[in-house]
Structure formats: C-alpha cells, structure tokens
Protein backbone atom coordinates (compact mmCIF):
# COMPACT_ATOMS: atom_id res chain seq x y z
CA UNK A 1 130.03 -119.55 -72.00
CA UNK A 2 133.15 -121.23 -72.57
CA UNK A 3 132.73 -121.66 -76.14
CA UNK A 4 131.97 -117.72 -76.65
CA UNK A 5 134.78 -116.73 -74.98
CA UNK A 6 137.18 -119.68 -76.80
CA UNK A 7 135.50 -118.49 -80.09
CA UNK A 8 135.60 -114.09 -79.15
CA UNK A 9 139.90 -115.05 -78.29
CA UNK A 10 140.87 -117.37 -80.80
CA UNK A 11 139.49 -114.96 -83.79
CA UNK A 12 141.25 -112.07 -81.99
CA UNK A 13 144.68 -114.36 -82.10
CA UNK A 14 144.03 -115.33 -85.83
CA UNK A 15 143.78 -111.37 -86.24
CA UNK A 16 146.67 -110.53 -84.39
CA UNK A 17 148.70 -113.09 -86.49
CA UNK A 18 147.26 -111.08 -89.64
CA UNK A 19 147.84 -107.76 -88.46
CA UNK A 20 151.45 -108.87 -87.67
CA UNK A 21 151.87 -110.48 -90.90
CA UNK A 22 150.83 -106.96 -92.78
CA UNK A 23 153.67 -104.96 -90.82
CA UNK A 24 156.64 -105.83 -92.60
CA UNK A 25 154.34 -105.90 -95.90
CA UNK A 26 153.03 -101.93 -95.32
CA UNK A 27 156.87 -100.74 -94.12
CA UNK A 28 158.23 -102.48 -97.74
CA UNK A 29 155.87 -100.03 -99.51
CA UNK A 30 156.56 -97.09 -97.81
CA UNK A 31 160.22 -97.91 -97.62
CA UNK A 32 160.74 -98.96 -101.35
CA UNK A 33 157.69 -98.06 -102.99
CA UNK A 34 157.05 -94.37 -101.59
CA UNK A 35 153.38 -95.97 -100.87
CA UNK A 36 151.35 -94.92 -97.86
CA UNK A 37 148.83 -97.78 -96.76
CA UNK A 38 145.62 -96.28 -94.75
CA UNK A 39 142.60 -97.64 -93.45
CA UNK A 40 139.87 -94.77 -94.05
CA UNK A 41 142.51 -92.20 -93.53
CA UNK A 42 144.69 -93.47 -90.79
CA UNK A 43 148.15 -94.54 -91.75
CA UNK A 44 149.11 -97.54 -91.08
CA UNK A 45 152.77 -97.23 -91.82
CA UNK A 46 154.87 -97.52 -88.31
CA UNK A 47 152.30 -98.52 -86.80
CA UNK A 48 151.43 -101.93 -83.94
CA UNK A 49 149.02 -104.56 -84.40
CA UNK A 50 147.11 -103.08 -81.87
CA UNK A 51 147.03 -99.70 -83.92
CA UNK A 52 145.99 -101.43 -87.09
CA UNK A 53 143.72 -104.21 -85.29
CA UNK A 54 141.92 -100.18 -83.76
CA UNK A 55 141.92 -98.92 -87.62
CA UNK A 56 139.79 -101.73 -88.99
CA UNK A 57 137.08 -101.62 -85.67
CA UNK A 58 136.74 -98.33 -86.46
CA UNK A 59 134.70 -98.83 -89.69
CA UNK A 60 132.09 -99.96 -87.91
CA UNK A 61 130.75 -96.34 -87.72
CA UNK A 62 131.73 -95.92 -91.40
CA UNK A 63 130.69 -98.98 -93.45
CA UNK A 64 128.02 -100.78 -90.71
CA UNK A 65 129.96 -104.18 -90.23
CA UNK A 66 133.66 -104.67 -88.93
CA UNK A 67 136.12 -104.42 -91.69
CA UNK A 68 138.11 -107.85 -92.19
CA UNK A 69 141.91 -107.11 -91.62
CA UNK A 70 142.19 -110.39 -94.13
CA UNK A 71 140.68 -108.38 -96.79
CA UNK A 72 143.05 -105.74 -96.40
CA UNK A 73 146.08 -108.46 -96.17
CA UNK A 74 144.84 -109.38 -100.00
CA UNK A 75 144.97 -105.74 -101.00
CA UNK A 76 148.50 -104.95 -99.83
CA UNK A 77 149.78 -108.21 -100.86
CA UNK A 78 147.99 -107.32 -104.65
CA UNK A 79 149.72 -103.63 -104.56
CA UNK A 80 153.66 -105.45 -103.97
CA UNK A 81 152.41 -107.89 -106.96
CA UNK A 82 151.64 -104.58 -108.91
CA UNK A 83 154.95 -102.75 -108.22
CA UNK A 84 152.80 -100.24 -107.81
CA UNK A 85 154.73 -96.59 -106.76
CA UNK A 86 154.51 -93.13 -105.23
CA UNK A 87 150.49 -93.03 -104.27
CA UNK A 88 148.05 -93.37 -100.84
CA UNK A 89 146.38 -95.96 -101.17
CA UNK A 90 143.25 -96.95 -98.81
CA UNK A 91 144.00 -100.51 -98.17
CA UNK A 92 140.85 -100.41 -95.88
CA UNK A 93 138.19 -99.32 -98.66
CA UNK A 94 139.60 -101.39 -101.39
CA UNK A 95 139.48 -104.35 -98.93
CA UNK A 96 135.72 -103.67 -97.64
CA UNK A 97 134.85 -103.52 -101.47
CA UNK A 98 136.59 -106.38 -102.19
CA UNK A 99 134.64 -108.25 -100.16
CA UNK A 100 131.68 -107.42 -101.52
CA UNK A 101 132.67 -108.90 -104.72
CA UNK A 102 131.84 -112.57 -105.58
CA UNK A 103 133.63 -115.46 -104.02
CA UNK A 104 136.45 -116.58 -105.76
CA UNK A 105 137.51 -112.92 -107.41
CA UNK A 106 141.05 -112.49 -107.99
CA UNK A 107 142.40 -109.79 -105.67
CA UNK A 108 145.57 -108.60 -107.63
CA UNK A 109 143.13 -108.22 -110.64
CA UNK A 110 140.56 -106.31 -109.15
CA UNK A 111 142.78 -104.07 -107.07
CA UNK A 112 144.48 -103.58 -110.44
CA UNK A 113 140.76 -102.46 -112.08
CA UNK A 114 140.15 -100.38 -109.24
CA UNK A 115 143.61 -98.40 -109.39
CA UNK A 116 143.67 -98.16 -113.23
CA UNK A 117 143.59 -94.57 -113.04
CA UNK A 118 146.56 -94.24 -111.11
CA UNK A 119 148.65 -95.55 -114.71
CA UNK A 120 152.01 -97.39 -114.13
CA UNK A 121 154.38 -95.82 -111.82
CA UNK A 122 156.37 -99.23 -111.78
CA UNK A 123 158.82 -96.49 -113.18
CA UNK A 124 158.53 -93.25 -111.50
CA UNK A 125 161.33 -91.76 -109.38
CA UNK A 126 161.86 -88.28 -108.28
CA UNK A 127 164.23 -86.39 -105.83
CA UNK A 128 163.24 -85.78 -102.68
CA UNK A 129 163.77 -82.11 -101.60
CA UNK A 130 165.60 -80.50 -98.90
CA UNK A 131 164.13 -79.45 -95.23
CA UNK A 132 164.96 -77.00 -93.10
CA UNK A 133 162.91 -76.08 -89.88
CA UNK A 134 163.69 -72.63 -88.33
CA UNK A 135 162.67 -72.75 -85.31
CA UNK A 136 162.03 -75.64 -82.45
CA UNK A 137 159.09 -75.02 -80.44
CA UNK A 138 156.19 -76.50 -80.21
CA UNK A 139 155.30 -76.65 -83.55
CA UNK A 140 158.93 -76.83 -85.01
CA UNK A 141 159.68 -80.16 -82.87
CA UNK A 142 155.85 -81.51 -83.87
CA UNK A 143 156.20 -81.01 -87.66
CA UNK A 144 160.25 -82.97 -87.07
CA UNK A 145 158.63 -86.16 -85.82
CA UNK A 146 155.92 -86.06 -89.20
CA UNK A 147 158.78 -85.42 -91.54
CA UNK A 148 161.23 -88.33 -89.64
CA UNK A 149 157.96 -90.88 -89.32
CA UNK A 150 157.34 -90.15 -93.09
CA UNK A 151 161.28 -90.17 -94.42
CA UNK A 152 160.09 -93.65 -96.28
CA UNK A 153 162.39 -94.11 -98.93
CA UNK A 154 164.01 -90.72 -99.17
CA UNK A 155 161.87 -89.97 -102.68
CA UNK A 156 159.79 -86.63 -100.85
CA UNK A 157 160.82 -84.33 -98.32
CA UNK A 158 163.95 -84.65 -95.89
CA UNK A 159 164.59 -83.22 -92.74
CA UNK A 160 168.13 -81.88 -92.99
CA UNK A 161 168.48 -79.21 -90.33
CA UNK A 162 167.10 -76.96 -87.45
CA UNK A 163 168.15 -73.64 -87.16
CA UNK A 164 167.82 -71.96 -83.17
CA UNK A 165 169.51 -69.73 -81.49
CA UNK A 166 172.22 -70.93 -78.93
CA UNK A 167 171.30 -71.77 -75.58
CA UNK A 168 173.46 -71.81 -72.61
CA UNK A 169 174.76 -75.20 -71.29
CA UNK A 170 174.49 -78.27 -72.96
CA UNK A 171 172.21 -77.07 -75.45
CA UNK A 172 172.32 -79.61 -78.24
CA UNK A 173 171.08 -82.53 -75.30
CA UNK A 174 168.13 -80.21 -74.52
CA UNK A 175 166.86 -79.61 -77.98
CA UNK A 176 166.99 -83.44 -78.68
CA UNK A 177 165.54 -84.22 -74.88
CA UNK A 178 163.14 -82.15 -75.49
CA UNK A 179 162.43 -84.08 -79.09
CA UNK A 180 162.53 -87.63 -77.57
CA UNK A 181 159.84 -86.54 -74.58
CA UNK A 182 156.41 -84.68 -74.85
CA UNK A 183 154.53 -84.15 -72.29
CA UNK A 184 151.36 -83.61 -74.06
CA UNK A 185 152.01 -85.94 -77.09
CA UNK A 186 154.02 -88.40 -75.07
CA UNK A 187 157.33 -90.28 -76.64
CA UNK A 188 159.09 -90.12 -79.91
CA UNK A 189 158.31 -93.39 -81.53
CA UNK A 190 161.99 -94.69 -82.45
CA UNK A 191 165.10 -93.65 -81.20
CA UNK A 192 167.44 -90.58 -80.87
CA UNK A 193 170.94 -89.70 -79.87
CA UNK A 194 173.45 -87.44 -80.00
CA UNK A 195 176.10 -86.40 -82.27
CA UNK A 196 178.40 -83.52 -80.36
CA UNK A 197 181.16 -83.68 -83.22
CA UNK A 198 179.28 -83.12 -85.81
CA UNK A 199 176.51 -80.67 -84.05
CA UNK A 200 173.49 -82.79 -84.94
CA UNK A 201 170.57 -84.87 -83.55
CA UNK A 202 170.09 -88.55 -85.33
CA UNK A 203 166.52 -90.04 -84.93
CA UNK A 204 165.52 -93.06 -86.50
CA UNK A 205 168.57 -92.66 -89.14
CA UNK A 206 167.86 -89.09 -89.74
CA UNK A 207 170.88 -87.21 -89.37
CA UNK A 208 169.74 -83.46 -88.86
CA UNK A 209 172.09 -80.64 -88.56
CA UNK A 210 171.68 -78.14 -85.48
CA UNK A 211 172.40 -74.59 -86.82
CA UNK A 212 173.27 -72.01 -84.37
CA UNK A 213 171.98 -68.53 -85.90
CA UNK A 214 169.75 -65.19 -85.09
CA UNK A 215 168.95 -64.37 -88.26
CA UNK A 216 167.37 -66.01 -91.44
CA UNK A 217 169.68 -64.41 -94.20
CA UNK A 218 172.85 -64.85 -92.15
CA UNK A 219 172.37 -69.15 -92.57
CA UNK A 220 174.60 -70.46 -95.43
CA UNK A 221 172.88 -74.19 -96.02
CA UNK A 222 175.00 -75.03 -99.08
CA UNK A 223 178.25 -75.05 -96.96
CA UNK A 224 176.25 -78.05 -94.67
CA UNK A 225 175.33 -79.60 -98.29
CA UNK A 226 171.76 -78.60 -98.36
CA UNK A 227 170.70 -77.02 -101.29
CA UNK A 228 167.27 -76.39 -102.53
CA UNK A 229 165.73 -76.31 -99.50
CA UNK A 230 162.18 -75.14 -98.36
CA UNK A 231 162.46 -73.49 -94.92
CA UNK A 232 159.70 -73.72 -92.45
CA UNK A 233 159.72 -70.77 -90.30
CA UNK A 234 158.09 -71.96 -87.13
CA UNK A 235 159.21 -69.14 -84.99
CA UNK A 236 155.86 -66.43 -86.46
CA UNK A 237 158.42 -63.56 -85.91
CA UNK A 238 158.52 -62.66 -89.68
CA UNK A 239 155.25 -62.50 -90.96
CA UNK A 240 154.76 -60.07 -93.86
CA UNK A 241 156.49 -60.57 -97.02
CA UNK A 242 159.31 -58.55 -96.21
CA UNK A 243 160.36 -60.52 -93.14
CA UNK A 244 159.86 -63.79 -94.09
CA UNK A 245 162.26 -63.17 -97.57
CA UNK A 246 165.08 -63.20 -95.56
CA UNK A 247 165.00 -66.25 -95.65
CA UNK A 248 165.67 -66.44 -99.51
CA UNK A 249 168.57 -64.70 -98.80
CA UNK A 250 170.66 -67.78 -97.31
CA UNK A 251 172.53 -69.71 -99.36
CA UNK A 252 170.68 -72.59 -100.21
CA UNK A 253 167.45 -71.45 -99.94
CA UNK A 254 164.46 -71.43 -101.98
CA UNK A 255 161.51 -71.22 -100.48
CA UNK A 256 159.64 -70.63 -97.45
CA UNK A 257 156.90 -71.65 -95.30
CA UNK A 258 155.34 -69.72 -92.47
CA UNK A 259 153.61 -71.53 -89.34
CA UNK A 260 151.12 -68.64 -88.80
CA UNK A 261 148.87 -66.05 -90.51
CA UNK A 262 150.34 -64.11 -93.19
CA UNK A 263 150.24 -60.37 -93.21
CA UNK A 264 149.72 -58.36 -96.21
CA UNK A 265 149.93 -60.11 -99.93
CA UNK A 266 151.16 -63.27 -98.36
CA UNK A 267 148.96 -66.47 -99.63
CA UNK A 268 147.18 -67.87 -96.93
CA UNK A 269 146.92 -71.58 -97.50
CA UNK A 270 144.35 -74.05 -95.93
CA UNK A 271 145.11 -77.47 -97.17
CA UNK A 272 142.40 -78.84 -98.69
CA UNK A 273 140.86 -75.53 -99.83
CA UNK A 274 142.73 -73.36 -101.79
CA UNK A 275 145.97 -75.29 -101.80
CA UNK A 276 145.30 -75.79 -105.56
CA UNK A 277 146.07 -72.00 -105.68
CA UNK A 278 149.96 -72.85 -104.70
CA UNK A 279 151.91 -72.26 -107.68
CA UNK A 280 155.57 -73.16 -108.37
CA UNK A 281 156.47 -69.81 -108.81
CA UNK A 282 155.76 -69.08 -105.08
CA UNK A 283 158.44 -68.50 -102.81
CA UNK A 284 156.72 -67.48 -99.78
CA UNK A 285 153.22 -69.04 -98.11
CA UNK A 286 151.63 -69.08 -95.00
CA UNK A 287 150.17 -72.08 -93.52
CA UNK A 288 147.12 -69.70 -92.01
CA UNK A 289 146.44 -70.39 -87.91
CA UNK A 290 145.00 -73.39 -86.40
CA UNK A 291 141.84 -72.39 -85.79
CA UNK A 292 141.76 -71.31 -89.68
CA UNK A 293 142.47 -74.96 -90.55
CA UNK A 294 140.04 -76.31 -88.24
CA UNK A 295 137.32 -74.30 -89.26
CA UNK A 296 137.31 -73.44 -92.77
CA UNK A 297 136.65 -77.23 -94.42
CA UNK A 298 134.02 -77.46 -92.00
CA UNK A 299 132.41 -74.11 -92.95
CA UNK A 300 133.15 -74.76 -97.12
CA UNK A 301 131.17 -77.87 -96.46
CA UNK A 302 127.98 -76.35 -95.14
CA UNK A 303 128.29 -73.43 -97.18
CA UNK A 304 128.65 -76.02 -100.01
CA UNK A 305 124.99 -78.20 -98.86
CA UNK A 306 122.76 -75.28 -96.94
CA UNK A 307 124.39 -72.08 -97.55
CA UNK A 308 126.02 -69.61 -95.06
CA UNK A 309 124.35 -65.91 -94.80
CA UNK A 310 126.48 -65.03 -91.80
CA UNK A 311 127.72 -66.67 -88.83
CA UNK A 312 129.94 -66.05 -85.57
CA UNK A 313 132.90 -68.00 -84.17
CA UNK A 314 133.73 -68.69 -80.93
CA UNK A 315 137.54 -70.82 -80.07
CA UNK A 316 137.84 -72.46 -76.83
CA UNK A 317 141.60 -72.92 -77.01
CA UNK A 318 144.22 -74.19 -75.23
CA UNK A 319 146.64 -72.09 -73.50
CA UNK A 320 150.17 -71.27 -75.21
CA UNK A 321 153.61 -70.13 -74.52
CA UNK A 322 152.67 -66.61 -75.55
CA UNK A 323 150.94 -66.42 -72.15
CA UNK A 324 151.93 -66.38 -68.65
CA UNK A 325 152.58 -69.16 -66.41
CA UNK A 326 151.48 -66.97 -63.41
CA UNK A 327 150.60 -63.42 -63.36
CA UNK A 328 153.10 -61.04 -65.08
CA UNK A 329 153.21 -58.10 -67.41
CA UNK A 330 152.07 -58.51 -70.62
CA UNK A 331 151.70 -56.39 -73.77
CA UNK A 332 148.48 -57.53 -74.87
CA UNK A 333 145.44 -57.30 -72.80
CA UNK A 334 144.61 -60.05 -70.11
CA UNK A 335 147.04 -62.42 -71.54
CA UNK A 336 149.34 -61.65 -68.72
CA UNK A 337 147.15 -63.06 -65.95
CA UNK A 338 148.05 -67.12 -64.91
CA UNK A 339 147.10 -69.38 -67.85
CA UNK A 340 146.64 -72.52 -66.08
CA UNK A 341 144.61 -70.94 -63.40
CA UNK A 342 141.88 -68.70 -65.86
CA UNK A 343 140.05 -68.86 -68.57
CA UNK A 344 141.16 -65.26 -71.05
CA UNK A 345 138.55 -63.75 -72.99
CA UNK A 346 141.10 -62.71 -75.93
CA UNK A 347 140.65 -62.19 -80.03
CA UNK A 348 141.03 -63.98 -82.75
CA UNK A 349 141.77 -63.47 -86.16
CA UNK A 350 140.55 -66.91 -87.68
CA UNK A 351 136.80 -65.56 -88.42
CA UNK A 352 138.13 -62.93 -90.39
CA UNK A 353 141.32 -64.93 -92.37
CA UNK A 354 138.64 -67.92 -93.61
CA UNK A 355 137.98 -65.11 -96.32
CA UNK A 356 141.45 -65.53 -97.28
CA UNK A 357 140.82 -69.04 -98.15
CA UNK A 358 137.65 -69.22 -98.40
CA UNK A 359 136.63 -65.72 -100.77
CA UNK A 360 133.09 -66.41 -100.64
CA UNK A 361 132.77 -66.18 -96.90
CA UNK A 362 133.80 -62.34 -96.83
CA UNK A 363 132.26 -60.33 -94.66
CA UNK A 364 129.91 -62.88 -93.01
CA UNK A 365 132.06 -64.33 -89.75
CA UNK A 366 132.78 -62.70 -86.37
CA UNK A 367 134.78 -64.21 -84.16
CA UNK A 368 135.72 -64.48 -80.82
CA UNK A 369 138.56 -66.48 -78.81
CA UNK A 370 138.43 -67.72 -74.70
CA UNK A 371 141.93 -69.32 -73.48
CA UNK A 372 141.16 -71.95 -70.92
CA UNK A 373 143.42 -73.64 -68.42
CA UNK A 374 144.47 -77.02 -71.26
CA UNK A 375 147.68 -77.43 -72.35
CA UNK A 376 146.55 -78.93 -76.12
CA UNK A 377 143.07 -79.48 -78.03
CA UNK A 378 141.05 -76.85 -78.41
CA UNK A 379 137.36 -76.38 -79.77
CA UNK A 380 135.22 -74.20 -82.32
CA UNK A 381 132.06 -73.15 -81.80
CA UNK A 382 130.07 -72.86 -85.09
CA UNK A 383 127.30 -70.57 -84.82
CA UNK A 384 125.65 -70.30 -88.23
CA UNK A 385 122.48 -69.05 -90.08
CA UNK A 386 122.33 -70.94 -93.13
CA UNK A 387 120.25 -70.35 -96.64
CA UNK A 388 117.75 -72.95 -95.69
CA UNK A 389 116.20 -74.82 -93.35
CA UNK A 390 117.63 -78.56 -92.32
CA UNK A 391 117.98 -80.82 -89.49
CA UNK A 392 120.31 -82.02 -87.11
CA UNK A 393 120.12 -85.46 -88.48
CA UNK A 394 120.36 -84.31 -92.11
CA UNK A 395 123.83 -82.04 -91.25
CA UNK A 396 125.29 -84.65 -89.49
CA UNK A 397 124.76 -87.30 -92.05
CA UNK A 398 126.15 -84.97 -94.47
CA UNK A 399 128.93 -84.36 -92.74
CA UNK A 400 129.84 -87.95 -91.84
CA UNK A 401 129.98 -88.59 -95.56
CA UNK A 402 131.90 -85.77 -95.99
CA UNK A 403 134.50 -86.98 -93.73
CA UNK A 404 134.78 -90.03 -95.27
CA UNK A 405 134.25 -89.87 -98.96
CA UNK A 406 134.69 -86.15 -100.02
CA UNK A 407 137.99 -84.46 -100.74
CA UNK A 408 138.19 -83.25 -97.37
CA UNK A 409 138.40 -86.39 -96.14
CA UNK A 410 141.83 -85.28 -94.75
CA UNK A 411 140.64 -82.42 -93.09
CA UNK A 412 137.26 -82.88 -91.34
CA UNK A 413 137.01 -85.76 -89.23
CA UNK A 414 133.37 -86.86 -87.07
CA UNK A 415 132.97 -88.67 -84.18
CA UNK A 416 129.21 -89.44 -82.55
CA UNK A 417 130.30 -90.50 -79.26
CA UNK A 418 128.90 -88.76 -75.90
CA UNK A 419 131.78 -89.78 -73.96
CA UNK A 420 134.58 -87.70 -75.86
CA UNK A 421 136.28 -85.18 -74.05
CA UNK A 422 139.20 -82.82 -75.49
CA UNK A 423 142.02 -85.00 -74.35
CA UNK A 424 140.80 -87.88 -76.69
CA UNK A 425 142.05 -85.95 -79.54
CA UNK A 426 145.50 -85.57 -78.84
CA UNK A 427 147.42 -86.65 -81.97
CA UNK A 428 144.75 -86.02 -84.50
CA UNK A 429 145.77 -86.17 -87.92
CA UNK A 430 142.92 -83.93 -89.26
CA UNK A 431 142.75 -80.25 -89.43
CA UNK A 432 139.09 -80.47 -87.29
CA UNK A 433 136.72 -83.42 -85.26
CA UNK A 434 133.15 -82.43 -85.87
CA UNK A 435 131.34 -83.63 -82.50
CA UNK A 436 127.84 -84.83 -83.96
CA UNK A 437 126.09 -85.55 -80.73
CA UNK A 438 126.78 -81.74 -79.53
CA UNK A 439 125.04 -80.57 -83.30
CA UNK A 440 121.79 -78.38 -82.77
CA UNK A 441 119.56 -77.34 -85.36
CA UNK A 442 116.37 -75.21 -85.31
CA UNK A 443 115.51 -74.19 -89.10
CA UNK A 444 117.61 -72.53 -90.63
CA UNK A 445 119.85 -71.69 -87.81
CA UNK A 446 122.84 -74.31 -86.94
CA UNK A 447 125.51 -74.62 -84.10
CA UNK A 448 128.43 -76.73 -84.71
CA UNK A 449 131.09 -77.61 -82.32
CA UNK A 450 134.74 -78.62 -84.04
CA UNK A 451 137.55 -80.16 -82.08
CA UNK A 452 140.81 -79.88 -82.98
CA UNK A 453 144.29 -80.59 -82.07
CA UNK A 454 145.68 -77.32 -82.10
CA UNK A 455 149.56 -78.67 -82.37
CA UNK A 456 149.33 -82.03 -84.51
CA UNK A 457 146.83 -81.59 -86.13
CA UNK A 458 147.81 -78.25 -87.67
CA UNK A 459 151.34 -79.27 -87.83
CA UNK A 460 149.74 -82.34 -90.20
CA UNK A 461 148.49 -79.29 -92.42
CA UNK A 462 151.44 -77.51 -92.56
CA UNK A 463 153.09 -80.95 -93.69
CA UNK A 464 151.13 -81.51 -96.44
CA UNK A 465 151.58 -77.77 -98.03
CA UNK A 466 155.12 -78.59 -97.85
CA UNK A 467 154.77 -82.34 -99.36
CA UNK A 468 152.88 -79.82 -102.06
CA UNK A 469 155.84 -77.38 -102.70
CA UNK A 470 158.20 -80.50 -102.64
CA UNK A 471 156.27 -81.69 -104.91
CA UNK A 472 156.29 -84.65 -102.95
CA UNK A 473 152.45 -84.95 -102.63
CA UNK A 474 151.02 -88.55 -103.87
CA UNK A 475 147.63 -89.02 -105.78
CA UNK A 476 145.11 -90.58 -103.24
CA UNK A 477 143.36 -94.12 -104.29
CA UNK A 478 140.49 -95.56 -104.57
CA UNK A 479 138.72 -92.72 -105.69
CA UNK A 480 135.88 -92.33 -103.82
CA UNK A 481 132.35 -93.60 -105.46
CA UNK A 482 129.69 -92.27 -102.75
C-alpha cells in the first residue's frame, strides 16, 4: 500500500513540476505571439497548475486514456521553436496525437506538418482595435474581465472605456468594487485600483476610462484618444436600428454591438451559426439573447443528423435584475412578484429568434420561459420531433463528437455525469452544456436538456462577435480529423 500511494504522489509531483514549467511558456505566446494555448477548448492562458493539471484529466471522457501534460509540454515548446503567430492552437489534441506517433518522432517537425495549413505568420502584425462598453451591469462588467484576461499582446481588441451614468457618492470606487468582487462568479483574477485624477479603473495594466454620460451620441471618444472604436451597448435600452445608431453619432465611433435581441432589420448573430453572415460593412449587430445562443447550435446540430419537423422550448432561467427583489409593481405580468421566493411562468422570445439565425427552423419552435429562485445558470428544455427515428445512445454519441470535433466545438459543450447540478456551470465558456444522462428518446421523438451559463457564457459569445468585427478573430488549429 505504501508503494501505490508513493507511486499515485510522486507522478502527481513530476506533473505539477510540468504543469508549472508550461506557465511561463503558454503566457510568452499569448503575450508576444497573440497565441491562445487550449486543451480541447479550455484556455490555458492565466491559468494554475491545478487548472491545467484539471484540463488534461478531463480527456478522459474525450479520448479514453488520460492525456500526458508532457506531451503537451513538447507541443508548446515546438510552437515557440516555430515563431508561430496570431492562431488557437489545441496544445491538448496535437499532444494526444503526438503520442500516438512512433517513438523517437521529432515534435517541432510534426507539430510543424500538422499546422502547415496555418502558413507562416512568423510575420503577421495587425492593430488591435478600440473598446468601448456602454453600460456596466451584469453583462457589461462580465464581458470587461474577458476582454482584460485576453489583452495578450495588445494585437486584438482593447478595453479603453466604460460609459455609465453618474452615481451619487464615491461612484468611481463602486463601479471598480463591484468589478474586483462577484458574488456569483467570485473574484477578479489579478488586481485593480483606482485612478481618481484621471477618472479611470486600472486592472491588470489596463487603464480604462470611466465616462460619465446619458446618452450615446452625446460621448466624444476621440477627445479621450479612442478612435475607431466598436461600442458594446450592454444596457438593451436601444434596440432597433434607430436607437442603437446613436451610437455612431459620437465621435470616435464606428460600430456597435448590442447585448440583446435586435428589433426590426437588425442582424441577429449567434456565434458559430451565422456569424459568417457579419460583413465589414455592418455597423450595427445584435448578439441575439442567451437562451438564443444556448439553444440554436444545439438545435442546428440535430436538425443537421435527424431532422427537426417541429419542436417546443421550455427555459428554466435564472432570475434577473429586471425582476423584483420582493413584491412590487411591475409593468409586465407576474414579474413583479419576489424573485428569490417564486418560480414566474413568463415568455420568451428565443423559440421564435432561432429563425433569425437559424432560417430553416421557421415556423417550427414554441417556446416558453419559467424564472426560478437562482441567481445564474439556467436550463433548456428541448422538446423535439425529429425526421426519423434514433436512440438515446445514438444522439448522445453524436453530440459528444460534436462537441469536440465539429465547428461548434465552441458552442455546445456535453457532460454525462449524474451528479451535475446548475451551480457546476458557473463560468462556462460555451454558449450551452448538453446533459447526456437527462437525454430521452422514444422514436422519432427526442427531449434534450441544455445548461447554460446565462452571464459568462453568453458574454463569451458576445466576445467572440466582437473579436470578429475587430477582426481580431484567430484561425483555430489542428483541424479536426474525426
């Protein structure tokens, strides 16, 4: 017994001293090389031993056998040899096929086969682009601590200012108190402090400029030395076209980006599935809702394999700050009764906005919406008839692989555990968390139940539209071959 436990801690030390070895290695990429190291999916960048040491267990569900953190060591070490640049490169899937190659093959050459389609970048440099987040809520402070943890080396998309309106007191210490501490998503990794002189909040470097203002079009950015900038409206009071051009009437403005459904002509993006739509010549998209993100790469997916005649929708979802803390008045129905004491049979308008996205699903979702008494994670409830018959095993296989080696890789996540429970997915980076073990399937008729984090996880999506529009988004490597 002595010898299994001397042999289970020493090869968790020699992995630690790997894993710790690999830090300074993945921050020198992302720092000087604009490259993002993952291990299927999960960034390692910023991140402990303990986080990447986690990363590499986790492919056990994915490839059948522990994925060595050495492996992965060779592959980053390979990538600074290669100089290469400005890409995401899965550090975990090169290194599991790596070591499935015979002994003795040259890492730096065969991470240099497998990324041959990525060309030399050795040379490639590009501005990064201008950030401004109107708004600071929920969402607004969310999508600040993506853009700070992903500054890197300043070549993609910059966090320059905040724009709120002024608070009473010492407002400029609440809006950054309220940045350091979360009391869903917990601590801002890094630090933050204060600058009263110069009206600003610096975290981890990033000075960003607090703008005092009630109106987009009254903001002149170019006098703070922002130009150029993309603003993400966070605040979903200007929704339609109209409204949400004021902001291109700001100095220093040039586009904008709307943290909600779109009304009217507005493109509704869903990352992943019609972002290829965004053109350069668009000044104004919405980043859909939350529940829009979470459900539509799950239902393109099936649609894709089985076929979708018509389904219905039903969002268990956390409460928000639209509701009431205890019973008030409210304007729409029921949403005025106590939201941490009730669960609110309310509407939704995801069902119906997939179409927007998604064309060919027109006309074939309802869709319902219950509030329950949770402050974040909320879950869809898929309830389809498809074009032919399948099982429960057969959909969930699919959709494993889907989450790992399809191009929504990003979106739809899977987990097969019957322990989860909502609060485990705080901090998800994907737009939904198909729960496999909940799956049913009789024939032709499927029920599908979709967790997602209905802050980060959306903010993520709303991140990577903007990365788009920057023009800041990085090809993705290996390319898959299942």
């Amino acid at each position: 017994m002595t010898d299994i436990a001397e042999t289970h801690f020493s090869d968790w030390k020699n992995r630690e001293e790997i894993a710790e070895t690999m830090i300074p290695l993945v921050g020198k990429l992302s720092r000087d090389r604009n490259v993002i190291a993952t291990v299927y999916g999960r960034s390692l960048v910023n991140r402990s031993v303990i986080h990447i040491l986690k990363a590499h267990r986790a492919a056990r569900r994915i490839e059948t056998s522990e994925l060595s953190v050495a492996d992965s060591l060779k592959v980053v070490q390979a990538i600074l040899e290669l100089g290469i640049r400005n890409a995401r490169i899965d550090i975990g899937k090169l290194g599991y096929r790596l070591s499935k190659q015979p002994e003795g093959t040259d890492a730096v050459e065969y991470v240099k086969a497998e990324l041959s389609e990525l060309g030399d970048t050795s040379n490639v440099k590009q501005e990064g682009r201008d950030v401004v987040l109107y708004g600071f809520g929920r969402i607004g402070r969310l999508l600040a601590r993506i853009l700070i943890e992903k500054a890197g080396s300043g070549e993609n998309t910059r966090l320059r200012a905040i724009v709120v309106r002024q608070g009473k007191g010492n407002d400029l210490e609440k809006r950054a108190s309220l940045l350091r501490r979360d009391s869903v998503h917990g601590s801002f990794q890094g630090t933050i402090t204060v600058d009263e002189e110069n009206c600003g909040i610096i975290a981890n470097g990033n000075f960003i400029k607090v703008i005092y203002s009630s109106a987009p079009d009254t903001v002149d950015y170019e006098s703070y030395g922002i130009k150029d900038a993309i603003i993400v409206d966070n605040t979903g009071k200007w929704r339609d076209v109209e409204g949400l051009s004021l902001h291109l009437q700001a100095k220093g403005a040039s586009k904008a980006i709307l943290t909600a459904p779109g009304k009217g002509d507005m493109k509704n993006i869903v990352y992943g599935i019609n972002s290829d739509s965004i053109e350069e010549s668009d000044k104004l998209i919405s980043a859909a809702s939350c529940t829009t993100n979470a459900i539509t790469p799950v239902l393109k997916a099936i649609n894709d394999e089985f076929g979708i005649e018509h389904g219905h929708v039903e969002t268990v979802h956390s409460y928000t700050n639209d509701q009431n803390l205890i019973d008030n008045y409210h304007s729409a129905d029921r949403r005025g009764r106590s939201a941490p004491l009730n669960m609110v049979i309310t509407e939704t308008g995801a069902a119906k906005a997939v179409s927007k996205a998604l064309p060919e699903m027109a006309g074939k979702l309802t869709g319902n919406a219950i509030r329950v008494p949770t402050p974040n994670v909320s879950m869809a409830i898929l309830n389809l008839s498809l074009k032919k018959e399948t099982t429960t095993e057969e959909i969930n296989a699919y959709l494993r692989r889907t989450a790992l080696y399809s191009e929504l890789q990003q979106q739809i996540d899977y987990v097969d555990s019957p322990e989860v429970v909502s609060s485990d997915f705080v901090g998800s980076r994907k737009a939904g968390i198909v729960d496999g073990k909940a799956t049913i399937v009789n024939g032709d008729k499927a029920v599908l139940y979709v967790w997602y984090d209905n802050e980060f996880g959306y903010s993520c999506q709303v991140v990577r539209i903007l990365e788009q529009v920057a023009g800041c988004k990085f090809p993705e490597y290996p390319l898959d071959k299942k």
